[in-house]
N, C-alpha and C. Protein backbone atom coordinates (compact mmCIF):
# COMPACT_ATOMS: atom_id res chain seq x y z
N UNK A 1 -274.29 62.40 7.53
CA UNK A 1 -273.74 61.92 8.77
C UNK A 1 -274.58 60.75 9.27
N UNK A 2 -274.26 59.38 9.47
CA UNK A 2 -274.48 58.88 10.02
C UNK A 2 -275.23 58.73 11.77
N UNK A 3 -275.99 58.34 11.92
CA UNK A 3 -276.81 58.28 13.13
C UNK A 3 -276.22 56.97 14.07
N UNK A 4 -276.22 56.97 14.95
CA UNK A 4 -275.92 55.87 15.53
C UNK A 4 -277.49 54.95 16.66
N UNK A 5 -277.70 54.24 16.08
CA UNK A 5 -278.97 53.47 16.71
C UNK A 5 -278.58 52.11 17.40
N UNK A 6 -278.76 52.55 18.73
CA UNK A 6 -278.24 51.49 19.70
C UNK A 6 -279.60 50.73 19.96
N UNK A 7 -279.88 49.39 20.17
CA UNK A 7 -280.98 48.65 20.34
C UNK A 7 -280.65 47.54 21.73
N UNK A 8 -281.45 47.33 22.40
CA UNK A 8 -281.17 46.70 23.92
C UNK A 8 -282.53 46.86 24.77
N UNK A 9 -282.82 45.42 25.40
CA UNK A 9 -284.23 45.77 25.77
C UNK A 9 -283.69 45.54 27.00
N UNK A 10 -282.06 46.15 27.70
CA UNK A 10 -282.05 46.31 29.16
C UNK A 10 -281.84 47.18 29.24
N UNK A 11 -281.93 48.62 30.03
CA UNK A 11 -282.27 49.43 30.32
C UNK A 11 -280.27 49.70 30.38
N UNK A 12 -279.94 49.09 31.30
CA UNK A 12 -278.50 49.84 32.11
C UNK A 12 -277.68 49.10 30.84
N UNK A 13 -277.78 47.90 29.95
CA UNK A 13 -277.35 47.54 28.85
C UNK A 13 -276.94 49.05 27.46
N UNK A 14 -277.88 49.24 27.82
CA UNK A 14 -278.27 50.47 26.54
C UNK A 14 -277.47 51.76 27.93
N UNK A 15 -277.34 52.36 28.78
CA UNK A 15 -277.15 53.34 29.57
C UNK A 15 -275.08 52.92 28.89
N UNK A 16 -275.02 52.13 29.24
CA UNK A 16 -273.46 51.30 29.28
C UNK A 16 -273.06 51.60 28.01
N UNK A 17 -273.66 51.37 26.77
CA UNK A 17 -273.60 51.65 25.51
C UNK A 17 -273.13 53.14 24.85
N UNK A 18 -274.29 53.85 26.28
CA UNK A 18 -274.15 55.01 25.41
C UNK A 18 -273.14 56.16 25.96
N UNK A 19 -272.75 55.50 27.28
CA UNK A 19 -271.44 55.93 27.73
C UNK A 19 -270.16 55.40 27.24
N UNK A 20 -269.84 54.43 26.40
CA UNK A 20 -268.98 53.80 25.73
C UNK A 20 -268.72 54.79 24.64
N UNK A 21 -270.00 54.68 23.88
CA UNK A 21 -270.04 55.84 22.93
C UNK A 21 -269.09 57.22 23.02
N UNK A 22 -269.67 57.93 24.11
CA UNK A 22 -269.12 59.13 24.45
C UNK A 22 -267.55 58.88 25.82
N UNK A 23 -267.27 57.99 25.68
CA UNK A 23 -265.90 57.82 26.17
C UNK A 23 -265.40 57.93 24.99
N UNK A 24 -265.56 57.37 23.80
CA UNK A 24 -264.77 57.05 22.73
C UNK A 24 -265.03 58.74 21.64
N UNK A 25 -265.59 59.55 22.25
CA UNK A 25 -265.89 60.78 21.92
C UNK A 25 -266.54 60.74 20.07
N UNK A 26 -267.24 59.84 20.41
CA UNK A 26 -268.24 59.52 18.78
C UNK A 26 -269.61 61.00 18.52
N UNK A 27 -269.10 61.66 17.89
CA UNK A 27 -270.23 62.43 18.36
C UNK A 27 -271.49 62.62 17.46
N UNK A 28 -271.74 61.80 16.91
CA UNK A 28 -273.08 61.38 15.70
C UNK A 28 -274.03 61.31 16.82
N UNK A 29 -275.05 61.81 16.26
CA UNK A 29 -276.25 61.70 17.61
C UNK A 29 -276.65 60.16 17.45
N UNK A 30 -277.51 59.77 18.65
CA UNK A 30 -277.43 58.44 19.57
C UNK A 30 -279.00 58.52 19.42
N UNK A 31 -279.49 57.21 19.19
CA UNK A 31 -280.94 56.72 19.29
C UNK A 31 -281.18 56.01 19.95
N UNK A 32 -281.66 55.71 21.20
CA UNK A 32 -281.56 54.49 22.30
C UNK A 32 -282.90 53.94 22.01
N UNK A 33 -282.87 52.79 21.40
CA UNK A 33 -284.03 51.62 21.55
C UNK A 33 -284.19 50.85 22.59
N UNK A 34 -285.57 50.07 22.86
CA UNK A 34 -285.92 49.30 24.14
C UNK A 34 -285.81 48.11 23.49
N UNK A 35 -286.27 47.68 21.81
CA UNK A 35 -287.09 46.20 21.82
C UNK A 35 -286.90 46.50 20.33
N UNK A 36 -286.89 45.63 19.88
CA UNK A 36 -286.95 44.86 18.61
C UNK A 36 -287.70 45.98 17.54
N UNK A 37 -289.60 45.61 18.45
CA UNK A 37 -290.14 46.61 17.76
C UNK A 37 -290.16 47.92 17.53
N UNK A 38 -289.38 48.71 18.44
CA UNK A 38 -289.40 49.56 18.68
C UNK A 38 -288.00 50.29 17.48
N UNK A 39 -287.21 49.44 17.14
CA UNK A 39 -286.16 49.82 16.00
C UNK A 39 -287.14 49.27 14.96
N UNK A 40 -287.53 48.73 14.48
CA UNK A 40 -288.62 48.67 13.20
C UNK A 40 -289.24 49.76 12.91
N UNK A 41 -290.09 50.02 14.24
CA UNK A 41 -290.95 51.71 13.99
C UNK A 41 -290.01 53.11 13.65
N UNK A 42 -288.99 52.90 14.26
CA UNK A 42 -287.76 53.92 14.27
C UNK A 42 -287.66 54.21 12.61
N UNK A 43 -287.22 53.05 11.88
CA UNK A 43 -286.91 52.74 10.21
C UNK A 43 -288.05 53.09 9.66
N UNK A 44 -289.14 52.49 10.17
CA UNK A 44 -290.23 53.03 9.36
C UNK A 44 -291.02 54.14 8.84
N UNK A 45 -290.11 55.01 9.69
CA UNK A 45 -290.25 56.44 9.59
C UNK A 45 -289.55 57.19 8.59
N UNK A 46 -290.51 58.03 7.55
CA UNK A 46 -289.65 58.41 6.42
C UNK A 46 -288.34 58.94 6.48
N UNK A 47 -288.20 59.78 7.31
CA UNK A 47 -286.99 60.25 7.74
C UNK A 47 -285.34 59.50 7.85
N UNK A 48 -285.97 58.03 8.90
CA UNK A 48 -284.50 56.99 9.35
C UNK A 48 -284.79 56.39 7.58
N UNK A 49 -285.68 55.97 7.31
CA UNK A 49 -285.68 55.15 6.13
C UNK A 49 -284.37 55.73 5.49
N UNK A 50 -284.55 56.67 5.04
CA UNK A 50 -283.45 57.19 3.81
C UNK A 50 -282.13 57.19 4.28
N UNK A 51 -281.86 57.34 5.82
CA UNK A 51 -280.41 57.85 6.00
C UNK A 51 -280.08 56.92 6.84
N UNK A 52 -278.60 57.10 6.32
CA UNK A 52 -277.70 55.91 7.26
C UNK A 52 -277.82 56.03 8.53
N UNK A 53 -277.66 54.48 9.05
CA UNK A 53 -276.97 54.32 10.33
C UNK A 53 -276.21 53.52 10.80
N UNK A 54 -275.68 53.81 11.93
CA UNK A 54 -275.00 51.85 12.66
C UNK A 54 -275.83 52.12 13.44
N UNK A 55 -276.03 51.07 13.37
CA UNK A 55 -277.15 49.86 14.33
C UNK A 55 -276.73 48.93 14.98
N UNK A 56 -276.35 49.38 16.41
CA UNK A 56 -275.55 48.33 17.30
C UNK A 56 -277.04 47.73 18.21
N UNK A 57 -277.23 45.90 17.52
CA UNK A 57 -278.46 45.63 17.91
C UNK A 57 -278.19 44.20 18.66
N UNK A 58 -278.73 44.29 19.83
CA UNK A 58 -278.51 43.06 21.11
C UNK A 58 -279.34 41.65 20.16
N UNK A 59 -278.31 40.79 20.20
CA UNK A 59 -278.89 39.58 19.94
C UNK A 59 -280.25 38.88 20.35
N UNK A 60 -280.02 38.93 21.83
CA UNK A 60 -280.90 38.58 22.63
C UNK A 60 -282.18 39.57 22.89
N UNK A 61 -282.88 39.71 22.67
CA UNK A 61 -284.18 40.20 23.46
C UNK A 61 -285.65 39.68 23.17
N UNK A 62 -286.29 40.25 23.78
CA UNK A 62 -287.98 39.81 24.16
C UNK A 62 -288.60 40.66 23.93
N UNK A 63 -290.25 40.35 22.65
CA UNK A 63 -290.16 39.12 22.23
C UNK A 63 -289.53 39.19 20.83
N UNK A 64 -289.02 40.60 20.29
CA UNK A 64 -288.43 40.16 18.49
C UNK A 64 -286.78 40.19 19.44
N UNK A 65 -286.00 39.40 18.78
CA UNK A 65 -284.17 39.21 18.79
C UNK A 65 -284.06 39.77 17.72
N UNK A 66 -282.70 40.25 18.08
CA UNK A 66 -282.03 41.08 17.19
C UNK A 66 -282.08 40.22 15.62
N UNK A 67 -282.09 38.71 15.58
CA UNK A 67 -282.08 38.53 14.41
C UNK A 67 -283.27 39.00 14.07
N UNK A 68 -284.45 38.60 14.28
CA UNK A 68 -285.49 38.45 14.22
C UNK A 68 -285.72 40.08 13.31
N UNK A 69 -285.36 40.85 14.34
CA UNK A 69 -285.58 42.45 13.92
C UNK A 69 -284.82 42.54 13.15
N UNK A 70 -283.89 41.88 12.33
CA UNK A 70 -282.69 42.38 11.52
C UNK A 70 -283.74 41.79 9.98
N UNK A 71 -284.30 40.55 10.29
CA UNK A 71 -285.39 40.07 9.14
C UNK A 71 -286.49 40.88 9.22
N UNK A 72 -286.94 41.51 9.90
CA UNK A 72 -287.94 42.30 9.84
C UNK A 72 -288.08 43.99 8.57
N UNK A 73 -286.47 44.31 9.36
CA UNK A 73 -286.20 44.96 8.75
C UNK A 73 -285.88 44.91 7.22
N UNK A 74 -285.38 43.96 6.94
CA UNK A 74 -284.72 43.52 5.42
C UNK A 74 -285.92 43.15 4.89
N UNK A 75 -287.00 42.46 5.02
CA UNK A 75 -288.35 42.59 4.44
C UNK A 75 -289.09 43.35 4.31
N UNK A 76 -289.21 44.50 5.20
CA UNK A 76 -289.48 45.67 4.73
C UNK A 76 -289.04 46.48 3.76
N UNK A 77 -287.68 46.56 3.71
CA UNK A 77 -286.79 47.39 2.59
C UNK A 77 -286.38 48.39 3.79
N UNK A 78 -286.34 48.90 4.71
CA UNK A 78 -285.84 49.74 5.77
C UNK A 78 -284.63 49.57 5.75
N UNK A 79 -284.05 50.60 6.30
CA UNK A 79 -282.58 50.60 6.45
C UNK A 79 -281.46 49.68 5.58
N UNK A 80 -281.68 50.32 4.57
CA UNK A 80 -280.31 49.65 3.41
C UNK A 80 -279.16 50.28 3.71
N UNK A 81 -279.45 51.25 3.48
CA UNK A 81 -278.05 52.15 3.90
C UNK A 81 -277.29 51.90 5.09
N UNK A 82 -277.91 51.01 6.57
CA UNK A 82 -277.39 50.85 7.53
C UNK A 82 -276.94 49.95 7.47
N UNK A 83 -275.59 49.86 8.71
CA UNK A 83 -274.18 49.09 8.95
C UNK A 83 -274.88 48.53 10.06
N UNK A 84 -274.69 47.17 10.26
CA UNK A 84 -275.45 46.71 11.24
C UNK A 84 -274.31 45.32 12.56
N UNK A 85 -274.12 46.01 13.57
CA UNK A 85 -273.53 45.55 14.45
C UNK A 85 -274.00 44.30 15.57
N UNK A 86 -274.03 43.00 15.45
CA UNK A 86 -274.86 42.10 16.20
C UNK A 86 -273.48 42.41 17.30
N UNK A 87 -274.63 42.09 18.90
CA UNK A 87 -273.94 42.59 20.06
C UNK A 87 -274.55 41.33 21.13
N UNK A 88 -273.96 40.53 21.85
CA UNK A 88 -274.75 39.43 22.74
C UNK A 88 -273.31 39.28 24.11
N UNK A 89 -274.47 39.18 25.43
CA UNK A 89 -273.27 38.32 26.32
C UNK A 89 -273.22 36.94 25.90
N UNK A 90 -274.19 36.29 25.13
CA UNK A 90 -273.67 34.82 25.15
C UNK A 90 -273.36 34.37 23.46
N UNK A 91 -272.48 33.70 23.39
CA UNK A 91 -272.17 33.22 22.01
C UNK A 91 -272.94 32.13 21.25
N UNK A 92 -274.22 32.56 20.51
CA UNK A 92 -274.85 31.53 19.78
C UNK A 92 -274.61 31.82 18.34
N UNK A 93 -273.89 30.30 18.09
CA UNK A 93 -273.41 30.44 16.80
C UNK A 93 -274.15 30.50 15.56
N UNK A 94 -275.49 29.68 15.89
CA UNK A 94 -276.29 29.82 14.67
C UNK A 94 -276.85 31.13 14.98
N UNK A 95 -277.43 31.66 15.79
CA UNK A 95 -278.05 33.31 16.29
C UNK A 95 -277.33 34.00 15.03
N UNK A 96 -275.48 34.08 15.47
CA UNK A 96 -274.58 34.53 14.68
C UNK A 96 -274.68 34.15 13.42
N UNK A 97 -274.61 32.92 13.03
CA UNK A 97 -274.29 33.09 11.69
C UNK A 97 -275.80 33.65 10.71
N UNK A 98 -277.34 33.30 11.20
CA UNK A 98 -278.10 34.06 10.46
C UNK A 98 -277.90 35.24 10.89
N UNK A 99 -277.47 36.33 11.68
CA UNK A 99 -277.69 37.40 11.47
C UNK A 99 -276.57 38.00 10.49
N UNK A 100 -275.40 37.02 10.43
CA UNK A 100 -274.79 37.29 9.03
C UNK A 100 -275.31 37.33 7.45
N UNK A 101 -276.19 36.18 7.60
CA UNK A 101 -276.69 35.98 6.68
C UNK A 101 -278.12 36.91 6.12
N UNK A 102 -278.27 37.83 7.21
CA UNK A 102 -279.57 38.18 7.10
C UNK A 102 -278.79 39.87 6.59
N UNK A 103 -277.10 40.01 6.93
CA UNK A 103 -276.54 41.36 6.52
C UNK A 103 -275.71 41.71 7.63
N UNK A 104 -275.96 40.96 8.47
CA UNK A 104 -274.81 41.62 10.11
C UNK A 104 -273.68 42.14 9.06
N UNK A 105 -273.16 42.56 9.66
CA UNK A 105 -271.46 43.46 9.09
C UNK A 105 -270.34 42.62 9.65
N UNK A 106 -271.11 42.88 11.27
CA UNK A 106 -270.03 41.85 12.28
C UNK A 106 -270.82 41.98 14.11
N UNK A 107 -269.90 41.71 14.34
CA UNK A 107 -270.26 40.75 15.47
C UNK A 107 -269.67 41.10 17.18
N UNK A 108 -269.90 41.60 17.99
CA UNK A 108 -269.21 42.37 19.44
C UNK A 108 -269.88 41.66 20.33
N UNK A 109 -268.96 41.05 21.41
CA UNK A 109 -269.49 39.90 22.83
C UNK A 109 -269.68 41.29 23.74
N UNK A 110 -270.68 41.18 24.71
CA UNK A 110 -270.60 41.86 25.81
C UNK A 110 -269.92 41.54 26.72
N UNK A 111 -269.19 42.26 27.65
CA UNK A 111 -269.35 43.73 27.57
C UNK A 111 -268.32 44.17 27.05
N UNK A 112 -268.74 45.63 26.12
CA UNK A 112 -267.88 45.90 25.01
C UNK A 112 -266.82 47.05 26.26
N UNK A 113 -266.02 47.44 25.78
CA UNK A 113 -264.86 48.23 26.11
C UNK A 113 -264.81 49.33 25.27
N UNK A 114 -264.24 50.75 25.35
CA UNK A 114 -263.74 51.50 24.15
C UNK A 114 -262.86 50.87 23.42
N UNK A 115 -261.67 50.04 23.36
CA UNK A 115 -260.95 49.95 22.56
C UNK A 115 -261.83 48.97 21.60
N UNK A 116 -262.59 47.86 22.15
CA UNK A 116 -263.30 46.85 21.68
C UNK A 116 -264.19 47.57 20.44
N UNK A 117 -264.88 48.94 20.96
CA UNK A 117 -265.58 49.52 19.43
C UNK A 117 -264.91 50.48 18.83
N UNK A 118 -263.74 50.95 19.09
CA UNK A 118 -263.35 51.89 18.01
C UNK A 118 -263.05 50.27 16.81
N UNK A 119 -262.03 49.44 17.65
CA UNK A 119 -261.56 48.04 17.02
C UNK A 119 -262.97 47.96 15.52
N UNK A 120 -263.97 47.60 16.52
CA UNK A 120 -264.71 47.80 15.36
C UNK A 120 -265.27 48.31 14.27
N UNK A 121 -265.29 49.28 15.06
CA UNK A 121 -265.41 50.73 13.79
C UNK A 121 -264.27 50.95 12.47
N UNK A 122 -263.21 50.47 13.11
CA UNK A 122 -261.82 50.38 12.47
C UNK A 122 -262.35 49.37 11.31
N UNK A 123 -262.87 48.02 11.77
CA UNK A 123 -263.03 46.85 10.76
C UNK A 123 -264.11 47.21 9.38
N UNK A 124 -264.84 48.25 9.85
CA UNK A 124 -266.13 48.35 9.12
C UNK A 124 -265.84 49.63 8.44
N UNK A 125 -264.78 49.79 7.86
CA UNK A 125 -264.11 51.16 7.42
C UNK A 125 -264.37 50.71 6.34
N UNK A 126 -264.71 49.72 5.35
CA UNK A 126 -264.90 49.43 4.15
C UNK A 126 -266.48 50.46 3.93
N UNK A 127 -267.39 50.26 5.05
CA UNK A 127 -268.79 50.92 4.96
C UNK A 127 -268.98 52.26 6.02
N UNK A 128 -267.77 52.13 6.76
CA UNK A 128 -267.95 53.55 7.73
C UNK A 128 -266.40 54.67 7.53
N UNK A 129 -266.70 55.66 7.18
CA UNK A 129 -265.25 56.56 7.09
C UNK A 129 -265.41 57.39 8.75
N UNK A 130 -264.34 57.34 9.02
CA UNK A 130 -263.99 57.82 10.60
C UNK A 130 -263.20 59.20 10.47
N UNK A 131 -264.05 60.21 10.49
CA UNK A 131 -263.04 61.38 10.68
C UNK A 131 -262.69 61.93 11.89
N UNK A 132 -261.56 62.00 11.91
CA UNK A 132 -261.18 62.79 13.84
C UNK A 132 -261.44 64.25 13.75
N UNK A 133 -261.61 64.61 14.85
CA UNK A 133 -262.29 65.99 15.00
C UNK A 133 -261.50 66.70 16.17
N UNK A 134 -261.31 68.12 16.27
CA UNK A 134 -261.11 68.53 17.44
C UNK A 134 -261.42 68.02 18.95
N UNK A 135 -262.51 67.75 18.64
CA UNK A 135 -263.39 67.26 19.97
C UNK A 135 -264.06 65.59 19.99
N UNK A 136 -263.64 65.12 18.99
CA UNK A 136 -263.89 63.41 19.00
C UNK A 136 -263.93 63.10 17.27
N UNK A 137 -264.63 61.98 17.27
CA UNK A 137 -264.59 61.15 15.65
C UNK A 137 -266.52 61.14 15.18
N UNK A 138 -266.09 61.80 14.24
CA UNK A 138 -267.40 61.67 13.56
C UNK A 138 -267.60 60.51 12.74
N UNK A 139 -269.06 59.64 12.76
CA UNK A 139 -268.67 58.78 11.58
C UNK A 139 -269.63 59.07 10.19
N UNK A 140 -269.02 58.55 9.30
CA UNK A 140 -270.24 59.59 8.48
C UNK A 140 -270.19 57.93 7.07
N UNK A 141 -271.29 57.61 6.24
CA UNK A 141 -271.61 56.85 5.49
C UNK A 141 -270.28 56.65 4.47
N UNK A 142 -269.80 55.60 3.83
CA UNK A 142 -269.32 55.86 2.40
C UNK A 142 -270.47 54.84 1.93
N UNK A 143 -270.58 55.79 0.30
CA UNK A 143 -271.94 55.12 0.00
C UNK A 143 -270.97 54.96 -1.90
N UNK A 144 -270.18 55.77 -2.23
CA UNK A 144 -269.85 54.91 -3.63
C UNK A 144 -268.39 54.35 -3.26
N UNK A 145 -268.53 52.82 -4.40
CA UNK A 145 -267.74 52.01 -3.51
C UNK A 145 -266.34 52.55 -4.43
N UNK A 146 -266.32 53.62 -5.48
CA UNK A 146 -264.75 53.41 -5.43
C UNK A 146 -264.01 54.42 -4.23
N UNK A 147 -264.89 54.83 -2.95
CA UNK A 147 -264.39 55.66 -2.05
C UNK A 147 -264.60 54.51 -0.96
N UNK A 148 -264.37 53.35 -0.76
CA UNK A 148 -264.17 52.42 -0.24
C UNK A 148 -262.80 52.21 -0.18
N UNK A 149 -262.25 51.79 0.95
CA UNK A 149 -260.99 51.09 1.75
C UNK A 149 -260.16 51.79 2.65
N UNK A 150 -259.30 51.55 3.12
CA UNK A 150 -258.67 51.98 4.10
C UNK A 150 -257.33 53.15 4.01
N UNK A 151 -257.81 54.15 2.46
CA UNK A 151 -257.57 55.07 2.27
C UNK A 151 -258.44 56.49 3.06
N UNK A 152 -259.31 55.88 3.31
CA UNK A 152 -260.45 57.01 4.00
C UNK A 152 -260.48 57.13 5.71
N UNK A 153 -259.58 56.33 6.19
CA UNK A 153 -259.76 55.49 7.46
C UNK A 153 -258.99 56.67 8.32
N UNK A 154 -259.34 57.62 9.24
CA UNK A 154 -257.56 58.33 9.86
C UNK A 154 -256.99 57.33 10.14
N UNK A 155 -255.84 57.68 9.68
CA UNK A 155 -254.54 57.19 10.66
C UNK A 155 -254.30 57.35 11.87
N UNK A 156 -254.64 58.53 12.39
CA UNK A 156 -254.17 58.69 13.57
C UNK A 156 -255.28 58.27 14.74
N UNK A 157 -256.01 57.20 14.36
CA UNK A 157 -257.45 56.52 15.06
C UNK A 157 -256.34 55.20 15.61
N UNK A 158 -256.06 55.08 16.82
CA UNK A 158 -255.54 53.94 17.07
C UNK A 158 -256.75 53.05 18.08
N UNK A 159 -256.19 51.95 17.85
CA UNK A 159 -256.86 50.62 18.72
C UNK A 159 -255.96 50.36 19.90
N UNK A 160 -254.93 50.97 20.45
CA UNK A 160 -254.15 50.59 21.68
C UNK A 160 -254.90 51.08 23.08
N UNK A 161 -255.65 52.11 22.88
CA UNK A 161 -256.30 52.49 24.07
C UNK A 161 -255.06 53.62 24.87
N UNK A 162 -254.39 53.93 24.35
CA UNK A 162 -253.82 55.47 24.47
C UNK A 162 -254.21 56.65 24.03
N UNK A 163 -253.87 56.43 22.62
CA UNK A 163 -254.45 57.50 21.90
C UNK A 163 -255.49 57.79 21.19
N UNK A 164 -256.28 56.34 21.55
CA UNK A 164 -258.09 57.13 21.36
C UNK A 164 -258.64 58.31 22.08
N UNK A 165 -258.14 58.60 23.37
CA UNK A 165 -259.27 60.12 23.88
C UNK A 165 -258.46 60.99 24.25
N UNK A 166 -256.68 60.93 22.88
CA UNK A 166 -256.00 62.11 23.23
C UNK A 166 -256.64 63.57 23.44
């Protein structure tokens, strides 16, 4: 099962996040980061090392940025297995395009909405399988790729913003 590691060095940024989360009834446990460094030390720990996560990580912060921490990480060898979500209120395109280049997955403007991250979760179904649950959507790794595509995806996960918190 996948972990979900939210990163944000504003306090009510990350609070906002993790109520988004649980509107959208995601129920993978939640890691709230302050800072850059502080998701490095997280990975560096034998434990996160090995196992997946999404990593929804704020572009902007002080003093490592999300790119910054996204190179940090990839030079280390930390978090391979993780799906990695760049998240900013302001649109910097080069910001964006190295953190593509550095492995981003993709890309969410603040402030996000529920429909805005299931949307995403939906896109990243190539690396995340979404199972619905009695009580919300679990997300859990696909790690061999012939269990890749949008055979694994529910169907019944919509992006209209009705029937996400039937």
């Amino acid at each position: 099962m996948l972990s979900v590691v939210l990163v944000d060095d504003v306090q009510e940024d990350l609070g906002f996040l993790e109520r988004i989360l649980r509107q959208c009834k995601i129920l993978n446990p939640i890691h709230s980061l302050h800072s850059g460094e502080e998701c490095v030390d997280f990975f560096k720990k034998t434990d996160a090392k090995a196992s997946p996560s999404l990593v929804i990580l704020d572009l902007i912060m002080s003093p490592l940025s999300g790119v910054a921490t996204l190179r940090r990480l990839k030079s280390l060898g930390v978090a391979q297995n993780s799906v990695f979500v760049m998240l900013s209120g302001i649109t910097d395109i080069r910001a964006i395009n190295e953190g593509y280049q550095l492995g981003a997955h993709t890309f969410m403007i603040k402030p996000v909405n529920p429909e805005d991250l299931m949307q995403t979760l939906q896109g990243l179904r190539s690396k995340i399988h979404i199972e619905r649950r009695e009580d919300g959507y679990l997300l859990d790794w696909i790690a061999a790729p012939h269990l890749r595509g949008s055979t694994y995806l529910d169907p019944q996960i919509s992006t209209s913003g009705v029937s996400l918190f039937a």
